[in-house]
N, C-alpha and C. Protein backbone atom coordinates (compact mmCIF):
# COMPACT_ATOMS: atom_id res chain seq x y z
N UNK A 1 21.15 4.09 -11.92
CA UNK A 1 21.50 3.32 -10.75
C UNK A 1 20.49 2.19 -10.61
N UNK A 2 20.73 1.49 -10.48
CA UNK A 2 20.25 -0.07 -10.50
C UNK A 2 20.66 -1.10 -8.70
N UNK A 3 19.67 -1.54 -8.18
CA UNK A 3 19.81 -2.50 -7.15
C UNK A 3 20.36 -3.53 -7.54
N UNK A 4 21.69 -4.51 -6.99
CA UNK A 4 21.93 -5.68 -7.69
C UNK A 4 20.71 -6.43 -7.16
N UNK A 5 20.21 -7.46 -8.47
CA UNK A 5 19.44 -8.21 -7.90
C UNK A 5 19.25 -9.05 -9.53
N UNK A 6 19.18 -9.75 -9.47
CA UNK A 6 18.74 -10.58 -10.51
C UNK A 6 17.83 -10.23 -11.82
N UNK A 7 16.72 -9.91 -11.51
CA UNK A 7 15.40 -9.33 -11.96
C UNK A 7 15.98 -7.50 -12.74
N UNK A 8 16.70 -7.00 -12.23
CA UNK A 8 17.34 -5.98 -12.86
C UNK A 8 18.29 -6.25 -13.70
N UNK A 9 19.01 -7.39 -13.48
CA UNK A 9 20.12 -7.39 -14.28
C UNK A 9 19.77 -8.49 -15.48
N UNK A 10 18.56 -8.94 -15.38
CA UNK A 10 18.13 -9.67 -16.51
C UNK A 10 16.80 -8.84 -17.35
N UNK A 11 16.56 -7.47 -16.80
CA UNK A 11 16.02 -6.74 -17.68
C UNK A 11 17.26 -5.57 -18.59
N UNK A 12 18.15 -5.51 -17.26
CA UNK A 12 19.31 -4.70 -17.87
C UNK A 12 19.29 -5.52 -19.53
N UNK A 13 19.66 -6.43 -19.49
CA UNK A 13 20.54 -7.42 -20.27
C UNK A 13 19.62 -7.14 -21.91
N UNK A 14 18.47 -7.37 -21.29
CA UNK A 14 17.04 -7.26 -22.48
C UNK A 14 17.15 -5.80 -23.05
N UNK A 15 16.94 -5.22 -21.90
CA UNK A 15 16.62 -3.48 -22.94
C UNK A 15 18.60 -3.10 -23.04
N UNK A 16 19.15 -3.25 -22.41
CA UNK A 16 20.39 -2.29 -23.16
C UNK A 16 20.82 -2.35 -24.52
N UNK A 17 20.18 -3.26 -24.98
CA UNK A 17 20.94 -3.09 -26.72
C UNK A 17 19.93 -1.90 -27.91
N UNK A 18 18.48 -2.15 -27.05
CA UNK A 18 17.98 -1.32 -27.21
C UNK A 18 18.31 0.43 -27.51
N UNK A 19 18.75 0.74 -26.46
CA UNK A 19 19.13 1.79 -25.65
C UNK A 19 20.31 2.37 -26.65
N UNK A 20 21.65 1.44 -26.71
CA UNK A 20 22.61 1.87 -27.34
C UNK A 20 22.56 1.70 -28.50
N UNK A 21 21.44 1.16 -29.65
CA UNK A 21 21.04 1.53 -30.91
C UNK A 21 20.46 3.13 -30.56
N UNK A 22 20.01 3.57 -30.05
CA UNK A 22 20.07 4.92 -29.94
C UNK A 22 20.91 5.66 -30.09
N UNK A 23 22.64 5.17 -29.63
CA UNK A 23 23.64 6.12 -30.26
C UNK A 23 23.68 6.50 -28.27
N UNK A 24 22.80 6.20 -27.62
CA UNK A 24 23.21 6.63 -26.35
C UNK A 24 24.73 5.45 -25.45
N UNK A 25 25.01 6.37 -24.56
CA UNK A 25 25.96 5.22 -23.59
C UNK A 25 25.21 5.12 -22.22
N UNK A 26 25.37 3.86 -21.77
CA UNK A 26 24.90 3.82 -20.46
C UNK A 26 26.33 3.26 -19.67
N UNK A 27 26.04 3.60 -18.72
CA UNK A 27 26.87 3.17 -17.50
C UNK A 27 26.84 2.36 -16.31
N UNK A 28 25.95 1.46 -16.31
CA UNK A 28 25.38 0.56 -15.07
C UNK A 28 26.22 0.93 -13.53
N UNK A 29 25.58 1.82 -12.68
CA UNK A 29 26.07 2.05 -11.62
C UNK A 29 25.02 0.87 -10.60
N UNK A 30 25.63 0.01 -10.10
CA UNK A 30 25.30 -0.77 -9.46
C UNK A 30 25.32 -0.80 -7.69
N UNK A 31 24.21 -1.02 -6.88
CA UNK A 31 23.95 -0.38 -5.50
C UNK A 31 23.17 -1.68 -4.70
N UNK A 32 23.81 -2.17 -3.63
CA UNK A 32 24.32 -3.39 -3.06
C UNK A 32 23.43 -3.09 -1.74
N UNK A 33 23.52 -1.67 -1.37
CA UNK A 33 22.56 -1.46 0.17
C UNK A 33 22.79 0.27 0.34
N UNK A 34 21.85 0.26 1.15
CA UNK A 34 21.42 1.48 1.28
C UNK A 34 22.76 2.62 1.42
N UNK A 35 23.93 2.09 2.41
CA UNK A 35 24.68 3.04 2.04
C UNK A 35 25.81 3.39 0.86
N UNK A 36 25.47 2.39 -0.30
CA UNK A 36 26.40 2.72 -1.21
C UNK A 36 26.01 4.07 -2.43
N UNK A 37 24.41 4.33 -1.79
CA UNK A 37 23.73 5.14 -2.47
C UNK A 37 24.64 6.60 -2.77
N UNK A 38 25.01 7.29 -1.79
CA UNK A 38 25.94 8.57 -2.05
C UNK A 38 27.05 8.06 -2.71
N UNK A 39 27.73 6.91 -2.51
CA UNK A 39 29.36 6.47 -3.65
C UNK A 39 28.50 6.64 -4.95
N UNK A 40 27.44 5.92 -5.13
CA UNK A 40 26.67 5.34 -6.58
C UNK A 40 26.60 7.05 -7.61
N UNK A 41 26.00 7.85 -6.34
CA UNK A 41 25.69 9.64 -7.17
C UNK A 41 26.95 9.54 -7.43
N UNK A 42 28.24 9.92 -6.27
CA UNK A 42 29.22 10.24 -6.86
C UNK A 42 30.16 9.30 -8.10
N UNK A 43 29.91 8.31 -8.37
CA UNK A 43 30.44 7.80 -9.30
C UNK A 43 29.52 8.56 -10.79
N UNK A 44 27.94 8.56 -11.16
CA UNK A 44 28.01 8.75 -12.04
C UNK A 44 28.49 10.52 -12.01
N UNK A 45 28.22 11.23 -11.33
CA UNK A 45 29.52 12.45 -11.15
C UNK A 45 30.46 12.49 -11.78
N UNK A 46 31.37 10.98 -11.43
CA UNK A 46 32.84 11.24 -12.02
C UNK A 46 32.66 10.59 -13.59
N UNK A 47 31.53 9.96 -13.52
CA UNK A 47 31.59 9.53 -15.10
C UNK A 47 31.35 10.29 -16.58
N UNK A 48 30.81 12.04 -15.16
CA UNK A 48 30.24 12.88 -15.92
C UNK A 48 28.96 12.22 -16.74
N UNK A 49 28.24 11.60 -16.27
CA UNK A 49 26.65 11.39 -16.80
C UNK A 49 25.91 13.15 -16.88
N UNK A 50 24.84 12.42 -18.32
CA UNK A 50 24.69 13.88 -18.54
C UNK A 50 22.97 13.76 -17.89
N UNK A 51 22.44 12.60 -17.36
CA UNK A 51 21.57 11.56 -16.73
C UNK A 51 21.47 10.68 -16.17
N UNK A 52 20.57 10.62 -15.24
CA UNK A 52 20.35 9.29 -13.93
C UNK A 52 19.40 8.58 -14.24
N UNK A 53 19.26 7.48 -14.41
CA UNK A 53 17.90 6.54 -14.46
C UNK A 53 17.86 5.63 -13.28
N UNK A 54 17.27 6.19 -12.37
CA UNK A 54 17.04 5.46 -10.74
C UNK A 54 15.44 4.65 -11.19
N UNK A 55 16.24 3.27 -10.55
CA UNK A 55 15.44 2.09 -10.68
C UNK A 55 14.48 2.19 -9.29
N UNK A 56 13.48 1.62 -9.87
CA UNK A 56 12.16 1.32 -8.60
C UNK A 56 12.61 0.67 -7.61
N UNK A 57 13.04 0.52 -6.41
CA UNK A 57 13.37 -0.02 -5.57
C UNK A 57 13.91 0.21 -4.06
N UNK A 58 13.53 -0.22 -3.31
CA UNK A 58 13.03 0.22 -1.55
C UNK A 58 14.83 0.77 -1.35
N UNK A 59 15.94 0.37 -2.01
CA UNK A 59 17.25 0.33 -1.67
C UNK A 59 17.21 1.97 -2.12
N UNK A 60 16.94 2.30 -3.15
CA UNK A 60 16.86 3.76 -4.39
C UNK A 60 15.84 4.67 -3.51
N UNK A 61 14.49 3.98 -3.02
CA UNK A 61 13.62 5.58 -2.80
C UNK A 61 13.29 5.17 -1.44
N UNK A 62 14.08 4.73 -0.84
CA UNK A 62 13.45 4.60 0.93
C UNK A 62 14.81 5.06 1.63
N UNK A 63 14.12 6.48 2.66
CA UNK A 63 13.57 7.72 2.23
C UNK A 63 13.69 7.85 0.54
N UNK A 64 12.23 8.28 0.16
CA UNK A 64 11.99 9.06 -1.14
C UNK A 64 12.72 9.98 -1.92
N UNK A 65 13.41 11.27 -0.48
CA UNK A 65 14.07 12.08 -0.91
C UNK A 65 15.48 11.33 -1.07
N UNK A 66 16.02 10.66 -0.55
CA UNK A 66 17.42 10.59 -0.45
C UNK A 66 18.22 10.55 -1.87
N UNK A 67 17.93 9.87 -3.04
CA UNK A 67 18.61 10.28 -4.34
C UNK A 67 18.16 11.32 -4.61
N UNK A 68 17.23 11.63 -4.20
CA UNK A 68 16.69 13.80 -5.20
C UNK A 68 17.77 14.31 -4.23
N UNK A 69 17.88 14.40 -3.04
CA UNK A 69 18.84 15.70 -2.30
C UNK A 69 19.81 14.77 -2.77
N UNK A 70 20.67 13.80 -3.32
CA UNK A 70 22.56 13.48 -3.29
C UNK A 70 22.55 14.12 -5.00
N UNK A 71 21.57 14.24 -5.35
CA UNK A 71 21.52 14.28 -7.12
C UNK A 71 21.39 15.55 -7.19
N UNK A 72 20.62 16.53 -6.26
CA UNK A 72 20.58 17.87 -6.54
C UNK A 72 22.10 18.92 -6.57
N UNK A 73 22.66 18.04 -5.39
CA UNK A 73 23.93 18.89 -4.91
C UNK A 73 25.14 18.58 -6.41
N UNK A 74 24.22 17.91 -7.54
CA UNK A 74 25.36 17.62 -8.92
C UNK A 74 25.40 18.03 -10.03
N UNK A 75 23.52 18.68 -9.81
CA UNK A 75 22.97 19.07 -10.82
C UNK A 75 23.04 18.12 -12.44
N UNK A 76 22.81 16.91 -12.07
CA UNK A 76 22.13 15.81 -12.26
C UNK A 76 20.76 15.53 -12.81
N UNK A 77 20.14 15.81 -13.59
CA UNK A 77 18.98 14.95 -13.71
C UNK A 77 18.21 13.67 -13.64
N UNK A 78 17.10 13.28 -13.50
CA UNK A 78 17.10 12.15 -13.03
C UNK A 78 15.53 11.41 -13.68
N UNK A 79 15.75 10.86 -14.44
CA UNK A 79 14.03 9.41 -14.22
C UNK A 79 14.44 8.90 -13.54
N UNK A 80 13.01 8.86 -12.35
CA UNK A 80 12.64 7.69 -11.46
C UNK A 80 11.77 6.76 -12.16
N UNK A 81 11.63 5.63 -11.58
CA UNK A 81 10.82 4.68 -12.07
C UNK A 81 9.55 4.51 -10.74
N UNK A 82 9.42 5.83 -10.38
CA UNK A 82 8.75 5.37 -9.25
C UNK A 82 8.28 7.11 -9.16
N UNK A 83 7.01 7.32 -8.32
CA UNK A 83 6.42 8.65 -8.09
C UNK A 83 6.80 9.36 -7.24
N UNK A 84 7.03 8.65 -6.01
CA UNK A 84 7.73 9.56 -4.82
C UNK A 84 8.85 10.14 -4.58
N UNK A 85 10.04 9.51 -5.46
CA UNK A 85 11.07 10.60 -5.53
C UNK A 85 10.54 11.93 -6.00
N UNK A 86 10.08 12.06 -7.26
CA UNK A 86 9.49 12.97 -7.77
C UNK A 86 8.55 14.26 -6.89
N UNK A 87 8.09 13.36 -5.98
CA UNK A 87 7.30 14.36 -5.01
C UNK A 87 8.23 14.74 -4.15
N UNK A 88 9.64 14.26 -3.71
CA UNK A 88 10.44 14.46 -2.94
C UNK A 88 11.41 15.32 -3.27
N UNK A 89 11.38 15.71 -4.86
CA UNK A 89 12.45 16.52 -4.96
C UNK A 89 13.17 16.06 -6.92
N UNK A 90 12.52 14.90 -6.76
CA UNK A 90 13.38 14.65 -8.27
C UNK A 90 12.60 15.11 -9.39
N UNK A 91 13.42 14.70 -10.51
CA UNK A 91 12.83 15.88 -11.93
C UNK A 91 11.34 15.08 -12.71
N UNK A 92 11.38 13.80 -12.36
CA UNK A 92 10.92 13.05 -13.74
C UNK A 92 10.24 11.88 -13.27
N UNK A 93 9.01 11.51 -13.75
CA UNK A 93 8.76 9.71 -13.20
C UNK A 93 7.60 9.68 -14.47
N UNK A 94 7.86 8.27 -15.07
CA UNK A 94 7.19 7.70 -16.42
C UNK A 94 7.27 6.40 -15.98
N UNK A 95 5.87 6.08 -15.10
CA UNK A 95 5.48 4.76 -14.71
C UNK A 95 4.62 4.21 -15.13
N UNK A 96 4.47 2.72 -15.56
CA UNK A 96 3.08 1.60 -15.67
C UNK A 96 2.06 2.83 -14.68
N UNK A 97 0.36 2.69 -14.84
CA UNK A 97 -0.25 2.98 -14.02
C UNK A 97 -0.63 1.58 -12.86
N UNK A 98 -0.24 1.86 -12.05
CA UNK A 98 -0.02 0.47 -11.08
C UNK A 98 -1.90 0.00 -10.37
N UNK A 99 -2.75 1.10 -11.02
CA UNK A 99 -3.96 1.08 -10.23
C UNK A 99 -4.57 0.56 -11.81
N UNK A 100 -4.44 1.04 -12.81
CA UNK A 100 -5.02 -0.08 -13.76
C UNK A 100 -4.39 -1.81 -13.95
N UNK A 101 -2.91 -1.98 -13.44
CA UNK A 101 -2.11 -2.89 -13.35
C UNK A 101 -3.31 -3.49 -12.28
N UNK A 102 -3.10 -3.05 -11.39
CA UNK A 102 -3.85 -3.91 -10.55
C UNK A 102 -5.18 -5.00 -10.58
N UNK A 103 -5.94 -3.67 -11.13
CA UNK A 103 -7.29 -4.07 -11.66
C UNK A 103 -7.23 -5.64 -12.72
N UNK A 104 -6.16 -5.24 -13.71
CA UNK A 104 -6.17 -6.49 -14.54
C UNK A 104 -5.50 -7.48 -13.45
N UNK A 105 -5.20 -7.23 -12.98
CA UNK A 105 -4.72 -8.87 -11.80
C UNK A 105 -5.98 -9.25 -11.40
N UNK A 106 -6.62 -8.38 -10.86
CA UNK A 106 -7.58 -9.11 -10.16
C UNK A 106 -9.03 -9.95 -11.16
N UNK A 107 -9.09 -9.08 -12.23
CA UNK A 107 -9.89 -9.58 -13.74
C UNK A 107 -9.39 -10.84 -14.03
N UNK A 108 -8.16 -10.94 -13.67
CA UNK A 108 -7.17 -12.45 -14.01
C UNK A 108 -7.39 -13.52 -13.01
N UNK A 109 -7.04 -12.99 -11.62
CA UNK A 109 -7.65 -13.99 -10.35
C UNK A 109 -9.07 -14.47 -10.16
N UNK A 110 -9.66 -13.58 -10.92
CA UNK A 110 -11.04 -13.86 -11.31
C UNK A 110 -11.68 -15.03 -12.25
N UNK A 111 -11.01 -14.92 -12.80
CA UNK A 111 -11.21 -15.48 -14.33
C UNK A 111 -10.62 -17.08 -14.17
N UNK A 112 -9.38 -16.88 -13.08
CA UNK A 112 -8.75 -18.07 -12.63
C UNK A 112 -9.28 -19.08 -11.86
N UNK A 113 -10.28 -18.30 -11.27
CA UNK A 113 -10.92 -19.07 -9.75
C UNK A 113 -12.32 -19.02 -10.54
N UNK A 114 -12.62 -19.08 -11.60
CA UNK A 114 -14.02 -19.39 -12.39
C UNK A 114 -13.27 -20.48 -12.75
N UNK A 115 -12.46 -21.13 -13.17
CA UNK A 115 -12.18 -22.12 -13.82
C UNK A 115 -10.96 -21.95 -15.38
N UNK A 116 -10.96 -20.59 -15.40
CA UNK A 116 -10.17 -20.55 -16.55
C UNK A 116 -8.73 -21.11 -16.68
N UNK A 117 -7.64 -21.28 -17.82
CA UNK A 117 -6.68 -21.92 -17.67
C UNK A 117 -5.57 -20.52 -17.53
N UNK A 118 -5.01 -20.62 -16.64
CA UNK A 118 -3.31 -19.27 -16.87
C UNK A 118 -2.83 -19.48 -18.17
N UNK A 119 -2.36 -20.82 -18.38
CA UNK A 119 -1.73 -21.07 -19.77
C UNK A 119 -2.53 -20.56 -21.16
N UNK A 120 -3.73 -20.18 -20.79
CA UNK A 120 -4.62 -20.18 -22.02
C UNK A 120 -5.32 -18.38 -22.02
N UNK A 121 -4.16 -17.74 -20.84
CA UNK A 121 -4.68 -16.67 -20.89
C UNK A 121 -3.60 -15.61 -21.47
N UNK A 122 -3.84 -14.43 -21.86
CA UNK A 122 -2.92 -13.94 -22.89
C UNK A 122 -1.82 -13.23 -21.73
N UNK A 123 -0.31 -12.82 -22.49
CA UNK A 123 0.05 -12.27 -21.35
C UNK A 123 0.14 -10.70 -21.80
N UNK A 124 -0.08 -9.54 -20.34
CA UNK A 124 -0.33 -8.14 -21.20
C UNK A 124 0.43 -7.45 -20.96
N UNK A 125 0.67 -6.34 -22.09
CA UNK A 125 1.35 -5.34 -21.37
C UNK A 125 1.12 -3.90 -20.60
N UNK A 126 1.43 -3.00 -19.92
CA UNK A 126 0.76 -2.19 -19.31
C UNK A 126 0.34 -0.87 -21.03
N UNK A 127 -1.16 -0.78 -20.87
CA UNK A 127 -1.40 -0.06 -21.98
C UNK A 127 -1.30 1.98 -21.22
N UNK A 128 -1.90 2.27 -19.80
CA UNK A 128 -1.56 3.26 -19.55
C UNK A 128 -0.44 3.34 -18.65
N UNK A 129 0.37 4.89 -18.86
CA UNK A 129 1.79 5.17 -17.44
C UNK A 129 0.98 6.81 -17.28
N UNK A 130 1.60 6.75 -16.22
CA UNK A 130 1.43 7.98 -15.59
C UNK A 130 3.14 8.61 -15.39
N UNK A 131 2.86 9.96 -16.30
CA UNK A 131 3.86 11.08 -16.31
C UNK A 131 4.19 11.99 -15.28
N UNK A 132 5.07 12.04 -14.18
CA UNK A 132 4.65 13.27 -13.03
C UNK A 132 6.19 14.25 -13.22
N UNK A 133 5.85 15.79 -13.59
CA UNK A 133 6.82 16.39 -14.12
C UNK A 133 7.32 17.58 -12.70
N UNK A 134 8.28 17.70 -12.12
CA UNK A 134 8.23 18.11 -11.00
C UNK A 134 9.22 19.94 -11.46
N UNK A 135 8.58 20.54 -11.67
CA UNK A 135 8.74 21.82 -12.47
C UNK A 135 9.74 22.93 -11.53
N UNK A 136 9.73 22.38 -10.33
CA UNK A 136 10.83 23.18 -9.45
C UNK A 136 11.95 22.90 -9.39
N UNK A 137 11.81 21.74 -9.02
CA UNK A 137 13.40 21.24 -9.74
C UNK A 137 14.03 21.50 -11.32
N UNK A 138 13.58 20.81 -12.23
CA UNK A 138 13.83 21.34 -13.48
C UNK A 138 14.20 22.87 -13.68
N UNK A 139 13.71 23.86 -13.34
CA UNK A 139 13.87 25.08 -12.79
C UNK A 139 15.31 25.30 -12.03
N UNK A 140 15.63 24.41 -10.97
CA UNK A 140 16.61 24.40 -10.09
C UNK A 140 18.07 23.78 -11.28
N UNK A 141 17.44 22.88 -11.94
CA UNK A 141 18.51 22.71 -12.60
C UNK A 141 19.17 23.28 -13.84
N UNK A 142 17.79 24.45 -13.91
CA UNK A 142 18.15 25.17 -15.58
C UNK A 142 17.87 24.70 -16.68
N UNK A 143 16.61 23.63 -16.31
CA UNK A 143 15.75 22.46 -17.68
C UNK A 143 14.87 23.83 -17.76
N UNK A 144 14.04 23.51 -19.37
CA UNK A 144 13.81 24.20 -19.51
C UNK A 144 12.17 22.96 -20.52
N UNK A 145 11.27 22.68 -19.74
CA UNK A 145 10.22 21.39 -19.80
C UNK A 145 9.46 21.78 -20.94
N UNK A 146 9.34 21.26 -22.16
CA UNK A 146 8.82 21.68 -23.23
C UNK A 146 7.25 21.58 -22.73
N UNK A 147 6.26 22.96 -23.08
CA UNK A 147 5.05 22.74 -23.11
C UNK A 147 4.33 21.77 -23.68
N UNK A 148 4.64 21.30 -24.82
CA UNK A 148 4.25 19.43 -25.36
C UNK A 148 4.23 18.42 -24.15
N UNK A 149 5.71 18.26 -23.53
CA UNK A 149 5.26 17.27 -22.01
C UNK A 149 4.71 17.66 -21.51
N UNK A 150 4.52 18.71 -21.20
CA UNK A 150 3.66 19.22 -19.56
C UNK A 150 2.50 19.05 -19.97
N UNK A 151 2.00 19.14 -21.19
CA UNK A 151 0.52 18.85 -21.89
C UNK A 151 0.41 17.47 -21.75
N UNK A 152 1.31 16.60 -21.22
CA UNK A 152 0.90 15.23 -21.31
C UNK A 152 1.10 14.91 -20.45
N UNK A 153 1.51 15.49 -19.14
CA UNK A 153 1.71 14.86 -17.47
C UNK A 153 0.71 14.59 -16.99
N UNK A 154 0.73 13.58 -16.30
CA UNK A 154 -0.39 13.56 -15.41
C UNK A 154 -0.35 14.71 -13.94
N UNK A 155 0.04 14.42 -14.20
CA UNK A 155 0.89 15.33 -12.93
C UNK A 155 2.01 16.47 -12.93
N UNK A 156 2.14 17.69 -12.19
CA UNK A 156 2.55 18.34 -12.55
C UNK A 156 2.99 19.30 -11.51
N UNK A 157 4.71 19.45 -10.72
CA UNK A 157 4.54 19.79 -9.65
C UNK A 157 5.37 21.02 -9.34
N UNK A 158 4.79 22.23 -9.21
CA UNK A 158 5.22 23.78 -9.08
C UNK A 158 5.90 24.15 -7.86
């Protein structure tokens, strides 16, 4: 599930070819305002998705819980792109770490206001994410979390 918005649908555009060299299908369920959120679960429902990939965004996790409880009642799985669903109830979140993200902004605003040039500075990508594996749910849904991930979560929630 994806927010329409520009910025999603021009990363959609970038990674989906990606994605379906995998041999996977995606389904772009698209979500306009807060209440199209329960149509959005029940559509991938009827599409029979065998997975949810809920996008970062105030429309998706504000309330936090609200896609973990419409997704639980489908038995649904779900990546968030964001931590607090996850604490709210959902299965999965594999994010940028937004506190080393940060840090390099400010190394950059730094560097900017010494005199350096933007154009002449490299552009980066995020080198750590933080894994948060929410083990009750998974449980609830009859996943069954290979000890290899859980050895690599940052997080880990019983």
């Amino acid at each position: 599930m994806i927010p329409t918005n520009e910025d999603y649908r021009l990363a959609l555009a970038r990674e989906l070819p990606m994605v379906t060299q995998l041999g996977l299908q995606v389904d772009v369920i698209e979500v306009r305002a807060p209440e199209d959120v329960p149509g959005a679960v029940e559509k991938a429902k009827a599409l029979r998705a065998e997975g949810v990939l809920v996008m970062g965004d105030a429309i998706l996790n504000t309330p936090p819980n609200r896609v973990p409880d419409l997704l639980a009642k489908t038995s649904l799985p779900a990546l968030y792109s964001s931590r607090d669903p996850v604490l709210a109830g959902g299965l999965i979140s594999y994010i940028p770490d937004m506190i080393a993200i940060a840090r390099r902004h400010a190394q950059y605003a730094d560097r900017i206001l010494r005199g350096a040039s933007p154009a002449e500075m490299p552009v980066e990508q995020p080198t750590r994410y933080s894994l948060v594996v929410n083990l009750k749910t998974a449980k609830a849904l009859g996943l069954t979390v290979s000890p290899s991930l859980l050895s690599q979560a940052d997080e880990v929630i019983e």
